[in-house]
Protein backbone atom coordinates (compact mmCIF):
# COMPACT_ATOMS: atom_id res chain seq x y z
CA UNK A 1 67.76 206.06 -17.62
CA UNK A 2 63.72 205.84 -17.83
CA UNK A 3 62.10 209.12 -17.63
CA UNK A 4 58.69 209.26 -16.67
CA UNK A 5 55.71 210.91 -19.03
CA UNK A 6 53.14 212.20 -15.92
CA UNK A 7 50.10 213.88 -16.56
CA UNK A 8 51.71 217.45 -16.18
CA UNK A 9 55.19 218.15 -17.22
CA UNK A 10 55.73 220.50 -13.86
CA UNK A 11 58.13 218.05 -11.63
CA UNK A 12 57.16 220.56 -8.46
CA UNK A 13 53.04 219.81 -8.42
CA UNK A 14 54.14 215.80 -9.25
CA UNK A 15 56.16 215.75 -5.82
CA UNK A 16 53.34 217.54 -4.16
CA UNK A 17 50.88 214.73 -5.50
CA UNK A 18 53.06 211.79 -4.99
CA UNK A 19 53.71 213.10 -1.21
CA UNK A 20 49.69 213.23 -0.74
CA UNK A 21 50.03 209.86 -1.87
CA UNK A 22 52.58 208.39 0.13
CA UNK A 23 51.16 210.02 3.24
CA UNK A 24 47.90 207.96 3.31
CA UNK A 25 50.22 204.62 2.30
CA UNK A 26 49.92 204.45 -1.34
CA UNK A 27 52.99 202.11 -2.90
CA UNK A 28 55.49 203.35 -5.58
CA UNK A 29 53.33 201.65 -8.13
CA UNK A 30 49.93 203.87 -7.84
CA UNK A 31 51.80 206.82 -7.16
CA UNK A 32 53.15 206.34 -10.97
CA UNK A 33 49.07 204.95 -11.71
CA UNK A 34 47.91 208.49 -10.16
CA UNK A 35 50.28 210.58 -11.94
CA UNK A 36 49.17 208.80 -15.06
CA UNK A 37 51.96 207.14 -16.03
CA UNK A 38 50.70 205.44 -18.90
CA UNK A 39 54.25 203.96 -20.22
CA UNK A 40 54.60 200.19 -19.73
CA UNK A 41 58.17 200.31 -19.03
CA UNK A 42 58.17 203.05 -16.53
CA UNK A 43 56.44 200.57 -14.30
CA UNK A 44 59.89 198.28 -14.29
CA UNK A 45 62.45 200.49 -12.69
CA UNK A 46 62.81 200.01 -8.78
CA UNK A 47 60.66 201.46 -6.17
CA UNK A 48 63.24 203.40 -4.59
CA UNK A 49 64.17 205.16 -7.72
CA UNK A 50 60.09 205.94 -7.50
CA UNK A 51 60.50 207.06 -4.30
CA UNK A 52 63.84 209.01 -4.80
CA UNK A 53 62.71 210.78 -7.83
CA UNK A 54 59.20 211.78 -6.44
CA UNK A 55 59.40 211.66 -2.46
CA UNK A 56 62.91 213.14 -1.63
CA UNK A 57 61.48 214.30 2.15
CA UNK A 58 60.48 211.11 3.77
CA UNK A 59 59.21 211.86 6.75
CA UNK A 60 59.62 209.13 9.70
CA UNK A 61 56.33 207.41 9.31
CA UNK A 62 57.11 206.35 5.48
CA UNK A 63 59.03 203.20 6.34
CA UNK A 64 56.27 201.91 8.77
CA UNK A 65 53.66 203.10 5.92
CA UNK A 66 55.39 200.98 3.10
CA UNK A 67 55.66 198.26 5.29
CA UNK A 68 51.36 197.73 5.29
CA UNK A 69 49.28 197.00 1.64
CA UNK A 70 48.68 199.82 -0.10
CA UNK A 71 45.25 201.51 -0.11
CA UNK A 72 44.36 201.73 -3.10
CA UNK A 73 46.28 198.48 -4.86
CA UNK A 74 45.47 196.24 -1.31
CA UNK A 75 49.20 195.11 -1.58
CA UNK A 76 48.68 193.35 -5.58
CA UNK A 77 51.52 195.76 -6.61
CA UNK A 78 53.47 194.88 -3.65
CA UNK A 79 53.15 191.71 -2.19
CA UNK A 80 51.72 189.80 -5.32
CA UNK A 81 54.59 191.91 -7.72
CA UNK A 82 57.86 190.72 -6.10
CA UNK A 83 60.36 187.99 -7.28
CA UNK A 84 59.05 185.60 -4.49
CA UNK A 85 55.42 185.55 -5.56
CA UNK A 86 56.55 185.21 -9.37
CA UNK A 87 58.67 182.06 -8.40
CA UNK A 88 55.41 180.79 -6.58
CA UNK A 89 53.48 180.82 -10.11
CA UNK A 90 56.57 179.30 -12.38
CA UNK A 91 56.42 176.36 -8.91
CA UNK A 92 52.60 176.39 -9.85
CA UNK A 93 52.90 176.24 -13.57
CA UNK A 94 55.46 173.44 -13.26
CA UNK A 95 53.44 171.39 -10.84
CA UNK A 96 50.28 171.69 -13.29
CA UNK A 97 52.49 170.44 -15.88
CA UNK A 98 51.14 172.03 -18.92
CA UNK A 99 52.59 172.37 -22.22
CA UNK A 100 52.40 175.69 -23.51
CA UNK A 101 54.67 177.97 -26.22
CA UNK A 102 53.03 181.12 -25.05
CA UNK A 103 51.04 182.38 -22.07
CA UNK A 104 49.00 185.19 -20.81
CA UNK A 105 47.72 186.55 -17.24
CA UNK A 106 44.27 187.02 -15.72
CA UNK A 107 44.11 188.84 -12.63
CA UNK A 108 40.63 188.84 -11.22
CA UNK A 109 40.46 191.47 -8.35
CA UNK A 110 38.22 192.16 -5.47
CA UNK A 111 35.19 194.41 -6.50
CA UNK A 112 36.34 197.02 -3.83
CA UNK A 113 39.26 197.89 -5.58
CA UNK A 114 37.40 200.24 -7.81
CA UNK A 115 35.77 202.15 -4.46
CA UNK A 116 38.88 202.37 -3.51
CA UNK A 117 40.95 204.08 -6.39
CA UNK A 118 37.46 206.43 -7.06
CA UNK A 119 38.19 207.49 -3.12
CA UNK A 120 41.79 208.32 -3.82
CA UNK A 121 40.31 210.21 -7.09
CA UNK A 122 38.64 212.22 -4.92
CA UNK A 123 40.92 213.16 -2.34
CA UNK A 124 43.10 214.37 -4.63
CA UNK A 125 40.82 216.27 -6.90
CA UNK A 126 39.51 218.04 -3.20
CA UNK A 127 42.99 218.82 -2.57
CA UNK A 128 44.26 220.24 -5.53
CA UNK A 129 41.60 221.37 -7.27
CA UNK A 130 42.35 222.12 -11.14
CA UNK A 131 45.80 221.24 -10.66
CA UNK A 132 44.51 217.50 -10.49
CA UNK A 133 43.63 217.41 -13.95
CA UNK A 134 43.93 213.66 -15.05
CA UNK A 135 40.66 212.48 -15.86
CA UNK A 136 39.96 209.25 -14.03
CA UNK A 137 39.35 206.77 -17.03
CA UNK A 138 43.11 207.89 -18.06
CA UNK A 139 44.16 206.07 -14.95
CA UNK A 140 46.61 203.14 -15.55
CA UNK A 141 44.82 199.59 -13.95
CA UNK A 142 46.08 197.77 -11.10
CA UNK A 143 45.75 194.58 -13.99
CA UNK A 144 47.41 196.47 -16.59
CA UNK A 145 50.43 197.69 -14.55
CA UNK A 146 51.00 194.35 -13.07
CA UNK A 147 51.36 192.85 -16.26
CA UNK A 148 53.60 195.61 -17.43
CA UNK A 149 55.71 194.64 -14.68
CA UNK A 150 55.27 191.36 -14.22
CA UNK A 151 54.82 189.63 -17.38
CA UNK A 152 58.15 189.90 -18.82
CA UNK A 153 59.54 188.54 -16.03
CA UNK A 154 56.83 185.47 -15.44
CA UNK A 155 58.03 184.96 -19.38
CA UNK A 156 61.72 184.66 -18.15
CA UNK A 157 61.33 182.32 -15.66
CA UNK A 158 59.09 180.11 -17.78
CA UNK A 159 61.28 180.21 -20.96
CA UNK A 160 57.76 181.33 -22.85
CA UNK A 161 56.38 184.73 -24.79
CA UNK A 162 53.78 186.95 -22.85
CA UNK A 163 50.34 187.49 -24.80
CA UNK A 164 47.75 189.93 -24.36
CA UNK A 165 45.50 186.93 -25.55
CA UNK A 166 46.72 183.11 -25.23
CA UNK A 167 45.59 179.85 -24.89
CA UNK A 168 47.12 178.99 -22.13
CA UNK A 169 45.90 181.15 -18.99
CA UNK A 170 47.83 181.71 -15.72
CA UNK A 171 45.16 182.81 -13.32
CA UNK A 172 45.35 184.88 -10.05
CA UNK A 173 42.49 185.14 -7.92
CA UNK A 174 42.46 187.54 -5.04
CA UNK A 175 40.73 187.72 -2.45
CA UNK A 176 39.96 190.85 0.02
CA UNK A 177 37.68 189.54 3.19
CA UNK A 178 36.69 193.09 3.52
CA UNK A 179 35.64 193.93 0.31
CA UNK A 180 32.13 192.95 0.46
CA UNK A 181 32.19 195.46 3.51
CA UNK A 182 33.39 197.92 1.76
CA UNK A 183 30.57 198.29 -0.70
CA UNK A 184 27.72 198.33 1.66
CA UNK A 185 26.69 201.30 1.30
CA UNK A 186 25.60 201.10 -2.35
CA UNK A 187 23.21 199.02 -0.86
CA UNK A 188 21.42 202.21 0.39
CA UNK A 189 22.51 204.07 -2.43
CA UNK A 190 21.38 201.95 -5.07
CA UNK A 191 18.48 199.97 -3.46
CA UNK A 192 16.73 198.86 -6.75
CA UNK A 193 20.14 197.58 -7.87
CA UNK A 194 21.98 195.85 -4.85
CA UNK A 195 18.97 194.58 -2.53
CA UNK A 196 16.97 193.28 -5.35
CA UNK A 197 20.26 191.26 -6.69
CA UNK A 198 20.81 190.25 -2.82
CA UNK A 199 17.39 188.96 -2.65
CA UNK A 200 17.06 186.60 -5.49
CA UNK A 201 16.22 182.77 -4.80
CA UNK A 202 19.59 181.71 -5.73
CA UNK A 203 23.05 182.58 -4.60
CA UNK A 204 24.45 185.35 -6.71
CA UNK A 205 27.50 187.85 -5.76
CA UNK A 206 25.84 190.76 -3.90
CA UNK A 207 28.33 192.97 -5.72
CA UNK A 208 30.10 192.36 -8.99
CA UNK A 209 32.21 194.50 -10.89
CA UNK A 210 30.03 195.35 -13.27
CA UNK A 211 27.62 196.82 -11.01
CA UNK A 212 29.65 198.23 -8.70
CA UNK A 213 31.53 200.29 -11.75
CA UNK A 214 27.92 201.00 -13.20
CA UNK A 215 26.62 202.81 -9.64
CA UNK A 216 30.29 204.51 -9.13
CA UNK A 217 29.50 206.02 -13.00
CA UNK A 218 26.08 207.22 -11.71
CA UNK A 219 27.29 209.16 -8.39
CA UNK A 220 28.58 212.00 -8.21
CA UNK A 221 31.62 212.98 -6.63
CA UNK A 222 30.03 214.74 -3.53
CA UNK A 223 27.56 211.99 -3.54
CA UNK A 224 30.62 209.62 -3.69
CA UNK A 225 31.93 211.50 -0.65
CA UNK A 226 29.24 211.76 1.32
CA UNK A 227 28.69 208.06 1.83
CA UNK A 228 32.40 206.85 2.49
CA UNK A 229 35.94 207.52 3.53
CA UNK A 230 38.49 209.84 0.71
CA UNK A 231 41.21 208.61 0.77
CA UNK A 232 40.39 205.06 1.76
CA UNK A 233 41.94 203.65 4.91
CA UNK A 234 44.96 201.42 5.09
CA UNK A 235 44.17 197.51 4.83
CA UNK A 236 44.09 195.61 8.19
CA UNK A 237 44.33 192.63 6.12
CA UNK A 238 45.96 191.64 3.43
CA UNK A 239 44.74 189.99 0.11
CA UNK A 240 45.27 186.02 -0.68
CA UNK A 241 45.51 185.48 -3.91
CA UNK A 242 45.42 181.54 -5.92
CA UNK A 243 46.94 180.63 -8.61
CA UNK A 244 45.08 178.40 -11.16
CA UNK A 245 46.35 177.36 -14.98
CA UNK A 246 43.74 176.22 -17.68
CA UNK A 247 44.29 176.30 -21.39
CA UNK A 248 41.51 176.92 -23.77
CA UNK A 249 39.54 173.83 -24.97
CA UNK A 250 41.53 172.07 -28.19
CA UNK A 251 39.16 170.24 -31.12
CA UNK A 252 39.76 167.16 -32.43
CA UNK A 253 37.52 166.59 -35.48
CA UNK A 254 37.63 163.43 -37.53
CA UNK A 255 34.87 160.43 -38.86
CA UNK A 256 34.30 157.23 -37.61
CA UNK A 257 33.16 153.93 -39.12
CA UNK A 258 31.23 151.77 -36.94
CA UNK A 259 31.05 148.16 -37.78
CA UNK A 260 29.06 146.25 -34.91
CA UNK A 261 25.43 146.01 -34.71
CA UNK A 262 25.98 145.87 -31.00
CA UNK A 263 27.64 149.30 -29.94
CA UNK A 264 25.67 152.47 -28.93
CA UNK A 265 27.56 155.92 -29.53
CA UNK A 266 27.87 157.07 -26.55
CA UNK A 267 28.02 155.35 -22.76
CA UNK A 268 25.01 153.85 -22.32
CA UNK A 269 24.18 153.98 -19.20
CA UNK A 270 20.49 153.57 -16.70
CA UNK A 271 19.99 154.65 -13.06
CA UNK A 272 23.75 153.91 -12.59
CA UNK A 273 24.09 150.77 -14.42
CA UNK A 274 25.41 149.93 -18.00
CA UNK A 275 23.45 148.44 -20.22
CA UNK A 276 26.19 147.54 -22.95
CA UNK A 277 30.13 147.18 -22.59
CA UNK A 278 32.06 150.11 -24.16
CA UNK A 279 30.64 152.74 -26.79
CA UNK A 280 31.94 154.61 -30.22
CA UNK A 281 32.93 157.79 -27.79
CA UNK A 282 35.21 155.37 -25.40
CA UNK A 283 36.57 153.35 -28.07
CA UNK A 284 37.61 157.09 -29.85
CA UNK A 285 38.00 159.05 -26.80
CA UNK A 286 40.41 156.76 -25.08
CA UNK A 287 43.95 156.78 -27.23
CA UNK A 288 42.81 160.66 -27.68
CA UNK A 289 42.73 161.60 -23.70
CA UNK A 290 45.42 159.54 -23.09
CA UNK A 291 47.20 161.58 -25.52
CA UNK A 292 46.11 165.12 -24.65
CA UNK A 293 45.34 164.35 -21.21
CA UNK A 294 42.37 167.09 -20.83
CA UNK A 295 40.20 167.33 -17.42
CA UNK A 296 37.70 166.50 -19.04
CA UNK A 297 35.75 165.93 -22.58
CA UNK A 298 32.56 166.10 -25.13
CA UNK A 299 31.93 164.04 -27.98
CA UNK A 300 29.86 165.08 -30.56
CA UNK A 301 28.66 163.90 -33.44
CA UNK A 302 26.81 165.01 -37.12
CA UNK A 303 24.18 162.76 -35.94
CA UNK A 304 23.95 159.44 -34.70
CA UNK A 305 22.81 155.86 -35.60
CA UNK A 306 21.28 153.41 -33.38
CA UNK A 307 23.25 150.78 -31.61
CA UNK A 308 21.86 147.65 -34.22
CA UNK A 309 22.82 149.94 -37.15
CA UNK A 310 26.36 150.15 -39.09
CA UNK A 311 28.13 153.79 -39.48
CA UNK A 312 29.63 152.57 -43.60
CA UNK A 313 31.10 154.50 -46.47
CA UNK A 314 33.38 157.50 -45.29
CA UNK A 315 31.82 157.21 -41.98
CA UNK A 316 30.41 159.99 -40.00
CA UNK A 317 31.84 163.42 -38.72
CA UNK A 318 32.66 163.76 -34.97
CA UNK A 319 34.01 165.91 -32.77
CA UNK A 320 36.15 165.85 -29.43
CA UNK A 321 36.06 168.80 -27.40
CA UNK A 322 38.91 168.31 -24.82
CA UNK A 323 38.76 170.89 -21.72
CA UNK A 324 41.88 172.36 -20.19
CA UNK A 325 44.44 169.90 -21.94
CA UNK A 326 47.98 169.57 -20.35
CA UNK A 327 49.74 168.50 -23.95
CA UNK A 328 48.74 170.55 -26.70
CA UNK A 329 51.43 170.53 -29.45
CA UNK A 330 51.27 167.54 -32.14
CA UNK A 331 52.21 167.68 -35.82
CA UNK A 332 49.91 166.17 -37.91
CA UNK A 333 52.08 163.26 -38.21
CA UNK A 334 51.52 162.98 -34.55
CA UNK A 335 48.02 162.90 -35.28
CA UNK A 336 48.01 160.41 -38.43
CA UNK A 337 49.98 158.19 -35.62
CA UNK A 338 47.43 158.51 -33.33
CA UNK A 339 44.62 157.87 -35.30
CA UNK A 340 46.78 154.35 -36.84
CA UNK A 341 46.44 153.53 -32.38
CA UNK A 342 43.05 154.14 -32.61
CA UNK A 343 42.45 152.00 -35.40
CA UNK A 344 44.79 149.32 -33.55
CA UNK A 345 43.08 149.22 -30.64
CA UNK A 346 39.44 148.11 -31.82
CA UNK A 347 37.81 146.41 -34.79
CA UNK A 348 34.51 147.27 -34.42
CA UNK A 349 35.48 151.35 -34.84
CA UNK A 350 37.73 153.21 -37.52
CA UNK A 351 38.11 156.62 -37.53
CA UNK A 352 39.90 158.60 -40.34
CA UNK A 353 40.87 162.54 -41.22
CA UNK A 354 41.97 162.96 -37.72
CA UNK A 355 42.41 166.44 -37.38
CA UNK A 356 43.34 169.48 -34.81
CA UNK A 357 40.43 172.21 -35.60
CA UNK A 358 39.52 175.63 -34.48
CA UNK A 359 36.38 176.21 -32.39
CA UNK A 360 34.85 178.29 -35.29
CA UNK A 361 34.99 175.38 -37.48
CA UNK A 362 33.12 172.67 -35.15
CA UNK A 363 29.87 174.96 -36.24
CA UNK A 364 29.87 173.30 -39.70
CA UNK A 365 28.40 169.81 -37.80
CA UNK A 366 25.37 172.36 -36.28
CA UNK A 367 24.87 174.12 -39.51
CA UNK A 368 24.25 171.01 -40.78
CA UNK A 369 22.38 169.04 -38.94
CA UNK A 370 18.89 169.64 -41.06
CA UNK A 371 20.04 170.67 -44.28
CA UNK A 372 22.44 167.84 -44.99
CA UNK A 373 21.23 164.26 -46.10
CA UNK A 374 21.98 160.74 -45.47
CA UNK A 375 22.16 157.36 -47.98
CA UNK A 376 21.30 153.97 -46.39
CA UNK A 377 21.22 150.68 -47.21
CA UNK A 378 18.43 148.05 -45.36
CA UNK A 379 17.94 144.56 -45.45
CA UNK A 380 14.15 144.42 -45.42
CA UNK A 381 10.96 141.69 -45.61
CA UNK A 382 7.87 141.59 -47.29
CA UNK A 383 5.04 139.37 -46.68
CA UNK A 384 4.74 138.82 -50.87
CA UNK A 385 7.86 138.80 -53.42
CA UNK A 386 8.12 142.09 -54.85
CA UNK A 387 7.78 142.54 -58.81
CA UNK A 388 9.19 144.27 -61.13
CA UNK A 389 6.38 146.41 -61.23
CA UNK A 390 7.35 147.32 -57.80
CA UNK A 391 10.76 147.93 -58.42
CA UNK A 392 9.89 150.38 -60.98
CA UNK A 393 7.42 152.39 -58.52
CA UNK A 394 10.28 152.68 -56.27
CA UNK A 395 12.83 153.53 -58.44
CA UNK A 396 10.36 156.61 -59.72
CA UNK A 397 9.52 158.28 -56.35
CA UNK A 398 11.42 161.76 -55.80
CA UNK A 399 11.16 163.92 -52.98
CA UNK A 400 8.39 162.07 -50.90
CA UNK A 401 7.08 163.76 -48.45
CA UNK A 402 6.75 161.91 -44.73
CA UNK A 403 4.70 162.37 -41.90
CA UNK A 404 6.65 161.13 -38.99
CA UNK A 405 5.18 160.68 -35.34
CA UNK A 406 7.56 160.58 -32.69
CA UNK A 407 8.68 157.03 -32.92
CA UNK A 408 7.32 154.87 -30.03
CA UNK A 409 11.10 153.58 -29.27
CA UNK A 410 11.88 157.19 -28.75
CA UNK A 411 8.94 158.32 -27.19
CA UNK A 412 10.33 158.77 -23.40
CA UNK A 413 12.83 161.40 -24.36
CA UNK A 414 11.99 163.14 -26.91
CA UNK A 415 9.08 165.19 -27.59
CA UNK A 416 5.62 163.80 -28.97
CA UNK A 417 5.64 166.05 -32.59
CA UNK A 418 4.73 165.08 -36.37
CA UNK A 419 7.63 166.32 -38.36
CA UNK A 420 8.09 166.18 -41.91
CA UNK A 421 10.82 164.60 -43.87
CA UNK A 422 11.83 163.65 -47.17
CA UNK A 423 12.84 160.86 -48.96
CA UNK A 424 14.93 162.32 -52.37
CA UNK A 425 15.21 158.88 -53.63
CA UNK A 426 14.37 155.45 -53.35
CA UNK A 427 15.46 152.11 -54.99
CA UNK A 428 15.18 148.33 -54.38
CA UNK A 429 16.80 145.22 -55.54
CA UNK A 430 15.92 141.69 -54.84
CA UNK A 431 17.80 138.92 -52.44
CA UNK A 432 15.58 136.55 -52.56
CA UNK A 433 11.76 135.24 -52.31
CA UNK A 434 10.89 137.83 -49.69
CA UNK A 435 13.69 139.46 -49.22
CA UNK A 436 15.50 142.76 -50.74
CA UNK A 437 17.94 145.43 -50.42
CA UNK A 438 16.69 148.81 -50.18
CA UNK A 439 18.71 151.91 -50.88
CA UNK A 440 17.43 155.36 -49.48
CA UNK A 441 18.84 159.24 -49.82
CA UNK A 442 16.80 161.03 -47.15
CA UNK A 443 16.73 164.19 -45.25
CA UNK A 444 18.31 164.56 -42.10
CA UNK A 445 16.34 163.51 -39.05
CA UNK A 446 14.18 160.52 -41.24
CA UNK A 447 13.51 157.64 -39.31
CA UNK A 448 14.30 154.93 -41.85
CA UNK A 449 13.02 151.77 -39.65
CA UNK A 450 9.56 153.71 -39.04
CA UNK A 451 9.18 154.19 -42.67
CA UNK A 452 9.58 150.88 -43.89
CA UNK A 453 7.39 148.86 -40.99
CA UNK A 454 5.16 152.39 -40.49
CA UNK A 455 5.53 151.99 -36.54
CA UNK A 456 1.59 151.01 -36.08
CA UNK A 457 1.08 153.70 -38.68
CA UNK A 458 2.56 156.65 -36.96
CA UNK A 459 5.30 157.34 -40.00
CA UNK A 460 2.51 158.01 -43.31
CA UNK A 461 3.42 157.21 -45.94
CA UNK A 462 5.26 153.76 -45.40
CA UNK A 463 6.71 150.99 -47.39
CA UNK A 464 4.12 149.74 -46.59
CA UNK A 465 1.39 151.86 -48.09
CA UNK A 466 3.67 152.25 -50.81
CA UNK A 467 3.50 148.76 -52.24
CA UNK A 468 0.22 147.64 -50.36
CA UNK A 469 1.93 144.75 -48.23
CA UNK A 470 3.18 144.40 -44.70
CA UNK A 471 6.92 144.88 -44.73
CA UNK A 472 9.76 145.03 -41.98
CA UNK A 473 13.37 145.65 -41.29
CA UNK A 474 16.42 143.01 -41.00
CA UNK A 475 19.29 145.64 -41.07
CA UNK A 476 19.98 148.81 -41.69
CA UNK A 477 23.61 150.45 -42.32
CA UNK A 478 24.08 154.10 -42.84
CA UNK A 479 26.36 154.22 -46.40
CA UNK A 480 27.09 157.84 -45.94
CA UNK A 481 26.41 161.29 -44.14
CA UNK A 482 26.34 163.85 -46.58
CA UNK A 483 28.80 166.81 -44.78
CA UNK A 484 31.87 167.60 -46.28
CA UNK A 485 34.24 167.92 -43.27
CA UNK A 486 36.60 167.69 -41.67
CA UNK A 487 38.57 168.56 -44.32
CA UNK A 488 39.95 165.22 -46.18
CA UNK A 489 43.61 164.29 -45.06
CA UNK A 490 45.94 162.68 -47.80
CA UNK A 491 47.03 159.81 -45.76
CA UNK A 492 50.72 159.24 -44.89
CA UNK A 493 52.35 156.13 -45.67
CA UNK A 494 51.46 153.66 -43.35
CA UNK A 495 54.30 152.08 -41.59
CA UNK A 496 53.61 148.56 -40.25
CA UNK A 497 51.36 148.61 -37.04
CA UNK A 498 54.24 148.14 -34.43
CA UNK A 499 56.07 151.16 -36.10
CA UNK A 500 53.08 153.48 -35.83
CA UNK A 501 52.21 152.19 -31.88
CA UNK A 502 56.40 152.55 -31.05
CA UNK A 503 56.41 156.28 -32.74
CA UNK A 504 53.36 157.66 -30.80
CA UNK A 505 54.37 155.57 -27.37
CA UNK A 506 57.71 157.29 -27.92
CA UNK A 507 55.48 161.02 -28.57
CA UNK A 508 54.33 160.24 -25.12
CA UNK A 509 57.59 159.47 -23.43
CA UNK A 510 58.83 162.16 -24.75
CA UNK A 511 56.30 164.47 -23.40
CA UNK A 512 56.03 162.82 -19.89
CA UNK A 513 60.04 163.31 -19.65
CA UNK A 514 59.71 166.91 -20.08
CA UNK A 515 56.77 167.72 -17.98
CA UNK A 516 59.21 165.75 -15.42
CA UNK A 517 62.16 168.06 -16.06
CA UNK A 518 59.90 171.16 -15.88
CA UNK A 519 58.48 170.25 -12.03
């Protein structure tokens, strides 16, 4: 049988307490929480054994007084800690229809709760002096001993293992209308604090916990006393409490080649309207939401190109942030089949090294967004056939030095600045009369089109300048972004296209099926 590990080993001043307790309504849970019952599983065994152990004299009132919420829990280790309210979040869970392999629980309380268990502090350190000796901070939470009791069980029902810290996150919100009452008079207590916050232009929480636990730190316990009830009256109302589920964001990291000269990156879209037909993001995005069906998504990229301009060579790192996803397990085999549908389904855009990542590793594409560098390849014009001479000059220049002006094209949203940039190398070969191939390694950030035409002169030195006739740009293609990740995958063998489309459409069945079973 459990034994209980209380604050004092005498069994004769814990009855006293726990009858104190129980007289003002307290449930079989705090009365373990004020003793200082600090063992998990002590918080399992049956309220009656609580009871029978602890309160042996019931007088005739204690029925009626376990019937209403508890005043110092507000009924969450009651109401909201019973098999019917645990069945209510497995219902939830299953209606969500997440896929999960472990879980954990967030309880997020009303702000009163803390006034309340600092009143019941009180009364009992005013009633029994030094024989009261638990210091409050030693106090078990209402969170923690509702997941001692309740998370096993939550775990049982939904055939999972219960975390301290998961990705998966079965929420309960609760909800006190009183509370906000309750704490009115830190208002007067703690003017500077509470009125100032309640005064601000926009609409924050009067009371928080933070600063609620911050003034209850600063006042004393006479001071404490002196401005409301100890113990705390019995609830008139109970809590509500909803239950949400949201799993932490998963990564998708991979590269893309883009091969039209008519596709922007991302939607484009003005006052409402689109201005092109589908994107690099959408033409990604859509196999990879259908597939982890998220609520919602970012796309980001080391860097983008414009919408005339081909993504070549290894193409360029991106990733896919997907919020609260529903399906969250996939082998990489999974994901080399799902990046073979993505491939399928377009031939302007082919992605490759398709890849689940942690959130710590989507801060290589930030890191290196100046110090990395970039290779293209543009068709350009000159008004006179170049020379050998001029091939030479080109082929010699290291490290050049620009002075770029915000490009005109660019100009309505993004700053006006000069910034500098470098070109590391430079090289040309001839098509024809007055045309040839340039080939560039530049810095990060160089506007490539501005430095061969000069944009009216706002990009110094140009191509120009540099060879002392006017020059333009045909096409440009980027041949290669110069970050090494995501991590290079060795690909699979490729099965033939309708093998690879049948093998992740049966993925999907698969999970839709389940996700049936489980609601």
């Amino acid at each position: 049988m459990e034994t209980f590990e209380f604050f004092t080993s005498s069994l004769e001043e814990c009855k006293q307490i726990a009858a104190a307790l129980v007289e003002v309504g307290c449930c079989a849970k705090c009365l373990l929480r004020f003793l200082g019952e600090s063992k998990s599983s002590s918080y399992k065994v049956s309220y009656q054994r609580v009871f029978d152990e602890l309160v042996p004299d019931k007088n005739s009132t204690f029925g009626l007084m376990q019937d209403c919420p508890c005043p110092s829990c507000l009924g969450i280790l009651q109401k909201y800690a019973d098999d019917a309210f645990l069945i209510k979040i497995l219902q939830k869970v299953q209606e969500d229809a997440y896929e999960f392999s472990d879980y954990q629980c967030s309880l997020i309380l009303p702000v009163c709760i803390g006034i309340r268990q600092r009143a019941l502090y009180v009364f009992l350190k005013n009633k029994f002096g030094d024989l009261y000796s638990i210091q409050e901070d030693n106090l078990p939470t209402v969170k923690d001993v509702w997941k001692w009791s309740c998370g096993f069980k939550v775990g049982e029902l939904l055939s999972a293992q219960f975390q301290s810290k998961s990705a998966f996150d079965i929420r309960m919100t609760f909800t006190y209308p009183e509370s906000d009452k309750e704490c009115l008079f830190l208002l007067d207590t703690f003017p500077d604090v509470f009125k100032k916050r309640k005064q601000r232009k926009y609409a924050f929480e009067t009371f928080t916990r933070a600063n609620v636990a911050k003034a209850l730190d600063d006042m004393s316990d006479s001071k404490f006393e002196d401005c409301t009830s100890c113990p705390p009256s019995v609830p008139v109302v109970e809590c509500s409490c909803e239950i949400s589920c949201t799993h932490e964001p998963v990564f998708v990291a991979g590269r893309y080649q883009k091969y039209s000269r008519v596709l922007s990156q991302t939607p484009w879209i003005v006052e409402g309207k689109r201005v092109m037909e589908g994107s690099v993001e959408e033409l990604i995005c859509e196999q990879i939401l259908s597939t982890f069906k998220p609520s919602d998504h970012r796309f980001s990229s080391s860097g983008r190109e414009d919408v005339d301009v081909r993504m070549l060579g290894d193409g360029r790192p991106f990733i896919v942030e997907l919020i609260d996803p529903h399906c969250v397990i996939f082998s990489k085999q999974d994901m080399s089949l799902l990046q073979q549908k993505i491939n399928m389904s377009s031939k302007d855009v082919q992605v490759r090294d398709l890849q689940i990542v942690s959130r710590e590793d989507t801060s290589i594409l930030k890191d290196g967004e100046i110090s990395k560098t970039k290779c293209y390849s543009a068709e350009c014009w000159c008004e006179r056939p170049l020379t050998e001479t001029d091939l030479i000059k080109l082929a010699g220049i290291k490290d050049l030095a620009l002075q770029q002006k915000t490009p005109l094209r660019v100009l309505h949203r993004r700053t006006a600045a000069t910034r500098e940039r470098l070109i590391h190398t430079l090289s040309a070969e001839v098509l024809s009369s007055n045309l040839f191939q340039l080939h560039l390694n530049t810095q990060a950030g160089t506007y490539i089109k501005e430095f061969v035409h000069s944009d009216f002169g706002r990009t110094t030195p140009s191509l120009g300048e540099l060879l002392g006739a006017e020059c333009d740009i045909i096409n440009l293609d980027v041949e290669s972004v110069d970050v090494d990740w995501p991590p290079r995958i060795d690909e699979i063998e490729k099965s033939d296209g309708k093998a690879a489309i049948d093998a992740i459409n049966h993925k999907l069945a698969e999970n839709n099926e389940q996700l049936k079973d489980k609601t």
